[in-house]
N, C-alpha and C. Protein backbone atom coordinates (compact mmCIF):
# COMPACT_ATOMS: atom_id res chain seq x y z
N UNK A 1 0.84 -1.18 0.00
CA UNK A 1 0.00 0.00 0.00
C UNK A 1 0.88 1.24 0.00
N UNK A 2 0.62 2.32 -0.38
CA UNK A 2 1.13 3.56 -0.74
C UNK A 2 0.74 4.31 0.50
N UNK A 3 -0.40 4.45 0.67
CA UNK A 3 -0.77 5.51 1.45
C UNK A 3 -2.38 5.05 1.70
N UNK A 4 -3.22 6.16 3.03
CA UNK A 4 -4.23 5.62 3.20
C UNK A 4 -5.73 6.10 2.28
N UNK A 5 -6.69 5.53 2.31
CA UNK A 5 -7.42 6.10 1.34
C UNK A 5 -8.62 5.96 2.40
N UNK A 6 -10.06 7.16 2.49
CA UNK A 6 -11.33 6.85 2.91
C UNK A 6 -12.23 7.35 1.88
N UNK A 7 -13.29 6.74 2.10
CA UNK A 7 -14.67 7.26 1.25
C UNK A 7 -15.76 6.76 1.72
N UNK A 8 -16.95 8.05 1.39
CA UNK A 8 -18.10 7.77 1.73
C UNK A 8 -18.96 7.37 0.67
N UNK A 9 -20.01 7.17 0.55
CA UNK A 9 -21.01 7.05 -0.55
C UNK A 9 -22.35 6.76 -0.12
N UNK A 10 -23.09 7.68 -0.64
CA UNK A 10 -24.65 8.23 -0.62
C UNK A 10 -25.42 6.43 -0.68
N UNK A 11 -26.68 6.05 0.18
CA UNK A 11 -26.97 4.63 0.58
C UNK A 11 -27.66 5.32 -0.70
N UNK A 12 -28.36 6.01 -0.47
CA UNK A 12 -30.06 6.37 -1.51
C UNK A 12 -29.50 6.35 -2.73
N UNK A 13 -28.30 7.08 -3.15
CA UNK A 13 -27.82 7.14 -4.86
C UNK A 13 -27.77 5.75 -5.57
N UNK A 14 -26.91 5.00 -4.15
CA UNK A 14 -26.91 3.08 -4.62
C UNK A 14 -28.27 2.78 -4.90
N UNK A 15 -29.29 3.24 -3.97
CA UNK A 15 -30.11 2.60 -3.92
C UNK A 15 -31.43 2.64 -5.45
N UNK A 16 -30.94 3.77 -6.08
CA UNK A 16 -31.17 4.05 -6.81
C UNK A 16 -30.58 3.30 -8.56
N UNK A 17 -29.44 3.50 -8.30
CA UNK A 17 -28.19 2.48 -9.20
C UNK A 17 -28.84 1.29 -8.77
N UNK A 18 -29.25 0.40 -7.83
CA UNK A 18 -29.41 -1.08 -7.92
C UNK A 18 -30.70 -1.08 -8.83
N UNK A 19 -31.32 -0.45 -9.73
CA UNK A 19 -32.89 -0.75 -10.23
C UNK A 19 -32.11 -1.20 -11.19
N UNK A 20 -31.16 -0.63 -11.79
CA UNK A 20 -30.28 -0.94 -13.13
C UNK A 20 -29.32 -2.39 -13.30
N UNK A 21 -29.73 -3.42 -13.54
CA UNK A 21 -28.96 -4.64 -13.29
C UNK A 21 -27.51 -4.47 -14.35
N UNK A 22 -27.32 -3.39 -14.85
CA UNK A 22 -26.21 -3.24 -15.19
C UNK A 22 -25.27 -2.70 -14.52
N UNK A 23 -25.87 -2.10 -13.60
CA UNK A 23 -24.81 -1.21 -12.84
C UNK A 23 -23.94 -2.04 -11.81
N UNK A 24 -24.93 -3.29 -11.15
CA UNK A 24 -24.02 -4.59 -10.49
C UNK A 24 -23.16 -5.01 -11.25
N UNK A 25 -23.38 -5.43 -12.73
CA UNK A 25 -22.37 -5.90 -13.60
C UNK A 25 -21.53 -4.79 -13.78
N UNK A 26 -21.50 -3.81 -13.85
CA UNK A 26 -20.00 -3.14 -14.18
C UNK A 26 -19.02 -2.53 -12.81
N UNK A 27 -19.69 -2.96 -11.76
CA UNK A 27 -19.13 -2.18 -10.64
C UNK A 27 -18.84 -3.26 -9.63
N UNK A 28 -19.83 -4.57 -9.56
CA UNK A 28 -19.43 -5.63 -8.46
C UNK A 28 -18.57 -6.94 -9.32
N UNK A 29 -18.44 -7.70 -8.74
CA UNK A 29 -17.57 -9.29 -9.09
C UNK A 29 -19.20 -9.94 -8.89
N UNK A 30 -18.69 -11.60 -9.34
CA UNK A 30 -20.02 -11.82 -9.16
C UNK A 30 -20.02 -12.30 -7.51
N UNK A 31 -18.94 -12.65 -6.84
CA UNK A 31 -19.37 -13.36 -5.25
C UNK A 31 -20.04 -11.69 -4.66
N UNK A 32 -19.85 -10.81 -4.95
CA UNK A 32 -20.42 -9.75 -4.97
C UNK A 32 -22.01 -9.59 -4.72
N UNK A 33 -22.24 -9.60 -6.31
CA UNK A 33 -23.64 -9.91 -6.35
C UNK A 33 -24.54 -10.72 -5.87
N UNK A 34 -23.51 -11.51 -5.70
CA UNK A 34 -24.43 -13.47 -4.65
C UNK A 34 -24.78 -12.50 -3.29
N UNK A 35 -23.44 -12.32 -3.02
CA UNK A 35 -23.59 -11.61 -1.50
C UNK A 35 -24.96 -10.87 -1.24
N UNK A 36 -24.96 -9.30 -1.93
CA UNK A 36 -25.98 -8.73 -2.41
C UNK A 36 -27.04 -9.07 -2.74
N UNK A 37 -27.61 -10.38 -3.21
CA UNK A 37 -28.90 -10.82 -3.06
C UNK A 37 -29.58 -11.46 -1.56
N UNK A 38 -28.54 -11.85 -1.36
CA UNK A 38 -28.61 -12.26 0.16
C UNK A 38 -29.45 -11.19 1.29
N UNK A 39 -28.65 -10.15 1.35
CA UNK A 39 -29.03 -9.38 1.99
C UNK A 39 -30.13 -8.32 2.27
N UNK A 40 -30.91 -9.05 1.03
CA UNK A 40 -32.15 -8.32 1.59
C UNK A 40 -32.07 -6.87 1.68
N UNK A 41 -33.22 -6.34 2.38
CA UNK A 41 -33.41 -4.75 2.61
C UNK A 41 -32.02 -4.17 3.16
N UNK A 42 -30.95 -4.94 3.56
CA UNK A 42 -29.65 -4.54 3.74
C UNK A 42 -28.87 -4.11 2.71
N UNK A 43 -29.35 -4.54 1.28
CA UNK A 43 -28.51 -4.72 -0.03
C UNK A 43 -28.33 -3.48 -0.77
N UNK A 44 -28.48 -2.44 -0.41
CA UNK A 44 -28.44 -1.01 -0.68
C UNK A 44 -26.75 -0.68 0.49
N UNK A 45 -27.54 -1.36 1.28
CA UNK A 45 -26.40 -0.05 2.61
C UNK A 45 -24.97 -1.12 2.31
N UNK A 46 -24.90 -2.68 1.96
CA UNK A 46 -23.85 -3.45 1.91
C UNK A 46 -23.14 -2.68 0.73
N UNK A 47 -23.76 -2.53 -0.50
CA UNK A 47 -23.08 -2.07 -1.61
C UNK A 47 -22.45 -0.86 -1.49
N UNK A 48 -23.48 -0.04 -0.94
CA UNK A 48 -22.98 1.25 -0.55
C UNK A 48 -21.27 1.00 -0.08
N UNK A 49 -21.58 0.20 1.08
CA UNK A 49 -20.11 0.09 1.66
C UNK A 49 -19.06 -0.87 1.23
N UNK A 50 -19.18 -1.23 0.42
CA UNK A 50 -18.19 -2.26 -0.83
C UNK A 50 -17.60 -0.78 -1.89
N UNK A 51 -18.70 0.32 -2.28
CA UNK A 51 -18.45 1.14 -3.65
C UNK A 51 -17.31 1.99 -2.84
N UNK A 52 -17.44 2.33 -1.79
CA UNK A 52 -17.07 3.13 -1.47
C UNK A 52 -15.20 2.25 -0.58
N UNK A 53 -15.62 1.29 -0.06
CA UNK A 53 -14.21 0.47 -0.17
C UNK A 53 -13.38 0.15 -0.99
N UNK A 54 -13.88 -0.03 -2.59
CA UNK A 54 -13.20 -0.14 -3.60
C UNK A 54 -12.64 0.99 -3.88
N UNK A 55 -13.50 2.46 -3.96
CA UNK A 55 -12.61 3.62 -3.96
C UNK A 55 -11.70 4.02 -3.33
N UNK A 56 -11.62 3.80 -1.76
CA UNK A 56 -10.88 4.06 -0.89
C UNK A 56 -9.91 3.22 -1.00
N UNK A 57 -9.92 2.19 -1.77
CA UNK A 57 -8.94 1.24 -2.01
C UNK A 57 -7.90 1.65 -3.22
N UNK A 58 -8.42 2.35 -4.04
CA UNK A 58 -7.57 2.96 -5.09
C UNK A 58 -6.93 4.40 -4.86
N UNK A 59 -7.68 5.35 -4.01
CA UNK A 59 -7.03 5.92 -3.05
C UNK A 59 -5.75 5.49 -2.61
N UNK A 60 -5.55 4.52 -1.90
CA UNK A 60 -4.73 4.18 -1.13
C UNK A 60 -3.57 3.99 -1.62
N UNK A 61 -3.75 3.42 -3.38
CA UNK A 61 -2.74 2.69 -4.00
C UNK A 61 -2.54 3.91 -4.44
N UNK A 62 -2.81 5.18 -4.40
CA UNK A 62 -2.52 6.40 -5.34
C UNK A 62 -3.27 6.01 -6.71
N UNK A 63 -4.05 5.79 -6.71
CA UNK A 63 -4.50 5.28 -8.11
C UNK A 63 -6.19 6.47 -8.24
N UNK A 64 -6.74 6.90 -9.29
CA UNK A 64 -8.47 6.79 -9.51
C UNK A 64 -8.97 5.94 -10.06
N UNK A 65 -9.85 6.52 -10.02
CA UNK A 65 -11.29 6.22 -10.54
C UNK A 65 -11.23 5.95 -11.95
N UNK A 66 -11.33 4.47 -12.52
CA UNK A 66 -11.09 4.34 -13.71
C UNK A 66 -9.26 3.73 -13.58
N UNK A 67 -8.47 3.51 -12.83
CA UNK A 67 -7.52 3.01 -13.54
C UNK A 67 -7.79 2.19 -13.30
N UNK A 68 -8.50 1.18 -12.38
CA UNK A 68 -8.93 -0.12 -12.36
C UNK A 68 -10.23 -0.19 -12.55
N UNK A 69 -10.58 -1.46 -13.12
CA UNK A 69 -11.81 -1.77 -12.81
C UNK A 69 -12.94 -1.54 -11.84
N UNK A 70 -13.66 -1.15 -11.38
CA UNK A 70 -14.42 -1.57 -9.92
C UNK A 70 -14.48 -3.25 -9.64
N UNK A 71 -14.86 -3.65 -10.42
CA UNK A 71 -15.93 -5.46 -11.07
C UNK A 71 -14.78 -5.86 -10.84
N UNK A 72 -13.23 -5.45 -10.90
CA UNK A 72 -12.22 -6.06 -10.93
C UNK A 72 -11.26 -6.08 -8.92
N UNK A 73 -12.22 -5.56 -8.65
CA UNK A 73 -11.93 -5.56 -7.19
C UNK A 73 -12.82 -5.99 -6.60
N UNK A 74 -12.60 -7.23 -5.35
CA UNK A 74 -13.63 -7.42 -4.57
C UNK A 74 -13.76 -7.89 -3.60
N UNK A 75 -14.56 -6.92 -2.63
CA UNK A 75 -14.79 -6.86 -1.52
C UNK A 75 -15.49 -7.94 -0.79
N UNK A 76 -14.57 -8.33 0.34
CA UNK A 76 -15.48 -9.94 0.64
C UNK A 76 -15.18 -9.86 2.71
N UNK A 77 -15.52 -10.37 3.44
CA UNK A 77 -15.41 -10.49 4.94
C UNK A 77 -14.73 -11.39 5.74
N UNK A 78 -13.70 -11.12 6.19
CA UNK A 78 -13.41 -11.72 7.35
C UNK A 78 -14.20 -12.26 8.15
N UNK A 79 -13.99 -13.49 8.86
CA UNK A 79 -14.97 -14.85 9.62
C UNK A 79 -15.07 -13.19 10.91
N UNK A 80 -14.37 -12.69 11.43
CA UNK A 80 -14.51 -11.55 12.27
C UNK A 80 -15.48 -10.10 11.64
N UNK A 81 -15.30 -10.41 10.64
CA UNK A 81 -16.17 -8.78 10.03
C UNK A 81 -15.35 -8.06 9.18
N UNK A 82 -14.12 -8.22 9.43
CA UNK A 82 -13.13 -7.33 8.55
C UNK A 82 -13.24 -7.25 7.32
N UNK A 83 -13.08 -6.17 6.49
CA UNK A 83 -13.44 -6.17 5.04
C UNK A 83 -12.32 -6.75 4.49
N UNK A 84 -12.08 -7.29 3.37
CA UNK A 84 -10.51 -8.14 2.65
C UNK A 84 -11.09 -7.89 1.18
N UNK A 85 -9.81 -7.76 0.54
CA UNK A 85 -9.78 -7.57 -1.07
C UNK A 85 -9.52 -8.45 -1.50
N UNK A 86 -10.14 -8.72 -2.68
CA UNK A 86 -9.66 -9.63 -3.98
C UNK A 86 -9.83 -8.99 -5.37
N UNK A 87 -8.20 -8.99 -5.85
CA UNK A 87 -7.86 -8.35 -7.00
C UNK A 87 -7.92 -9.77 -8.14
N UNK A 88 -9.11 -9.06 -9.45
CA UNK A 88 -8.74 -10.05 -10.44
C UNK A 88 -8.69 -9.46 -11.81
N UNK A 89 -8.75 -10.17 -12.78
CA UNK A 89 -8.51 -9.11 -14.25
C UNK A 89 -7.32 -8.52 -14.29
């Protein structure tokens, strides 16, 4: 890691982006989306906090928006809660 990265992101804007089943495909992985169906009336506020981990994650590397993928990063949990990355593509 380079340095640290944070970000927030609006639940309602996601919540809005999830009507669009394209917008899961270009922004989540698919264990992603599994996840995300799962969760029910939670599945707005989870994504929320995955979009906004992936950014803060490119942050970190010194990188934006657009030099990686989003779909190509993905956000998955520690048996404790902790968020963990998986880089693919």
């Amino acid at each position: 890691m380079r340095g640290l990265g944070i970000d927030l992101c609006d639940v309602r804007r996601i919540e809005r982006a999830l009507e669009n089943p394209r917008f899961l495909e270009r922004y989540y992985t698919q264990e992603e989306r599994a996840y995300l169906r799962q969760r029910g009336q939670a599945a707005a506020c989870s994504a929320a906090a995955m979009f906004a981990a992936k950014e803060a994650f490119l942050k970190a590397l010194g990188l934006g928006i657009g030099s990686v993928a989003l779909c190509d990063i993905g956000v998955s949990h520690e048996p404790g809660g902790a968020p963990a990355y998986r880089l693919t593509g």
